[in-house]
Protein backbone atom coordinates (compact mmCIF):
# COMPACT_ATOMS: atom_id res chain seq x y z
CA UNK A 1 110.37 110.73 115.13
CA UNK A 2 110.40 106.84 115.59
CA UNK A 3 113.51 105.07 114.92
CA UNK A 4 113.46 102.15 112.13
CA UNK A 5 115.16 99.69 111.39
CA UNK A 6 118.54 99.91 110.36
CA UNK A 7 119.36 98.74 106.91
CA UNK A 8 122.44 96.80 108.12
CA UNK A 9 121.07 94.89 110.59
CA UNK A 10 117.82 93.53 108.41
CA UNK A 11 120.87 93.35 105.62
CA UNK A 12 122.06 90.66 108.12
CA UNK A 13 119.07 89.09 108.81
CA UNK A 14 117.87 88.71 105.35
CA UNK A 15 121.42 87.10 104.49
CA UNK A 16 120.45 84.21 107.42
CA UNK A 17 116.74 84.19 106.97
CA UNK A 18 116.14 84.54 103.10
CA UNK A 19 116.26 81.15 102.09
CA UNK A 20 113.87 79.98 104.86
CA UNK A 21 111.58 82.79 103.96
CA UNK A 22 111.85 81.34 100.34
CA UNK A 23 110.74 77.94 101.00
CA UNK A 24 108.21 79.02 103.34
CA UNK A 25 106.40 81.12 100.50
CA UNK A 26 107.03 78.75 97.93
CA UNK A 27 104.71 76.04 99.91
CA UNK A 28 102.25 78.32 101.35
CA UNK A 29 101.47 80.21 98.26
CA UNK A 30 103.61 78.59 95.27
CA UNK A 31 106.84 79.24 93.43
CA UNK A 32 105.66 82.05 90.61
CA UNK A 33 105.39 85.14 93.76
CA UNK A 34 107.39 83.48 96.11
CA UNK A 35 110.21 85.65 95.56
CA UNK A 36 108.67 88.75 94.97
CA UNK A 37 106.50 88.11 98.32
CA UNK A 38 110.37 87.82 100.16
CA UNK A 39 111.18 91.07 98.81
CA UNK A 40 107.81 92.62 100.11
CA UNK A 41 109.19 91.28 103.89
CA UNK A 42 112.19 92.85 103.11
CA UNK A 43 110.42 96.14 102.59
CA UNK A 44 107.85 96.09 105.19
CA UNK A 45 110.45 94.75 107.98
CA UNK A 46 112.52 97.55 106.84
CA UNK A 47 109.55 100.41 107.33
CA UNK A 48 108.75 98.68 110.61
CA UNK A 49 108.87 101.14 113.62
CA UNK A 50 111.01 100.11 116.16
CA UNK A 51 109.48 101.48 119.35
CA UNK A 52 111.04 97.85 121.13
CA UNK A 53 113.89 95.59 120.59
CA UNK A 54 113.37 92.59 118.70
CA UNK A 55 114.87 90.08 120.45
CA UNK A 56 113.76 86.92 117.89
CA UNK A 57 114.33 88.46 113.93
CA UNK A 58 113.31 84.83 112.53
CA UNK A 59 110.00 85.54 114.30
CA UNK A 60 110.01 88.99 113.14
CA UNK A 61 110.51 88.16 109.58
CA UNK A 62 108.24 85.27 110.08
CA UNK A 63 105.41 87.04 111.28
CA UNK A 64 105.58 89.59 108.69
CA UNK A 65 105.75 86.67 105.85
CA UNK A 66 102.39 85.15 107.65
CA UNK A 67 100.51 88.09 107.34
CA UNK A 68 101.81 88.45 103.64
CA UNK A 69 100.62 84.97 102.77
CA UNK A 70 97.17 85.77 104.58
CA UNK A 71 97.00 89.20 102.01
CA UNK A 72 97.89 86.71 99.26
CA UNK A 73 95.00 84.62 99.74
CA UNK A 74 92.43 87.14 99.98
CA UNK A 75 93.73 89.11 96.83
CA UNK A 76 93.44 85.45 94.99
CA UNK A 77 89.85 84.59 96.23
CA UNK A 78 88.75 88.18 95.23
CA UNK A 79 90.51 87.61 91.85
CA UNK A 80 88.82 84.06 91.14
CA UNK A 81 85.77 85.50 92.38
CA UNK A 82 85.65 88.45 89.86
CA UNK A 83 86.58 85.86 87.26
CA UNK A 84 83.64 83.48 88.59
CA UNK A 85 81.06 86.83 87.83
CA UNK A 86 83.00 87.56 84.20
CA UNK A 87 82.93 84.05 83.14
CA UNK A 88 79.04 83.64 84.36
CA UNK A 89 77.88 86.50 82.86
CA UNK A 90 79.83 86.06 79.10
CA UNK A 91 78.44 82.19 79.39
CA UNK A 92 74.74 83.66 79.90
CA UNK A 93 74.73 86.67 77.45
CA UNK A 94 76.46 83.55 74.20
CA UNK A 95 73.34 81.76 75.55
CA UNK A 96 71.15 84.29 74.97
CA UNK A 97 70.11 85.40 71.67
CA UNK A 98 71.22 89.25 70.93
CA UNK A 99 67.54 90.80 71.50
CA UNK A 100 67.07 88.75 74.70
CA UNK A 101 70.88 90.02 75.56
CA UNK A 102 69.66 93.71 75.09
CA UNK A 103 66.49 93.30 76.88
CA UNK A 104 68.88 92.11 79.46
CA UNK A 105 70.91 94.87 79.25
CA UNK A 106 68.13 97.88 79.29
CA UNK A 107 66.25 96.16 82.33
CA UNK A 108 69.91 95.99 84.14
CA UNK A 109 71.00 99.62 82.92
């Protein structure tokens, strides 16, 4: 069974590092998930095998809020990019009258 991390020690880190994690998030992805994106490092560091020592925990932390803000991004270009398609196809089925909407819709179905 591989060792994790003990709670006390990430305890300790998070009590040095938090506030710098904080401000990190809030410019990278804004203030509204900044804080629940801190927690999620708190979570993942604390699931994080430890098959080595980790000799920087800033790093650590650090890395684990990079690849957290990466996530972020993707999961808001997917969002605005199913809201592009919704918003596309509302604006071209009010355009359309309601038989040329059904044609529409048995030629698609």
């Amino acid at each position: 069974m591989t060792e994790k991390i003990s709670r006390n020690i990430l305890q300790g880190w998070f009590q040095h590092y938090s506030s710098d994690l904080l401000v990190f998030f809030c410019r990278k992805v804004g203030e509204p998930d900044a804080d629940d994106l801190v927690q999620e490092v708190y979570l993942r560091a604390l699931t994080y095998p430890l098959s080595a020592t980790i000799i920087k925990p800033r790093a650590f932390l650090f890395r684990i809020a990079t690849n957290l803000v990466v996530d972020h991004v993707r999961k808001q270009s997917y969002r605005q990019h199913d809201n592009y398609e919704e918003i596309e196809y509302r604006t071209i089925t009010s355009l359309l009258g309601p038989e040329d909407s059904l044609c529409g819709t048995e030629r698609n179905g």
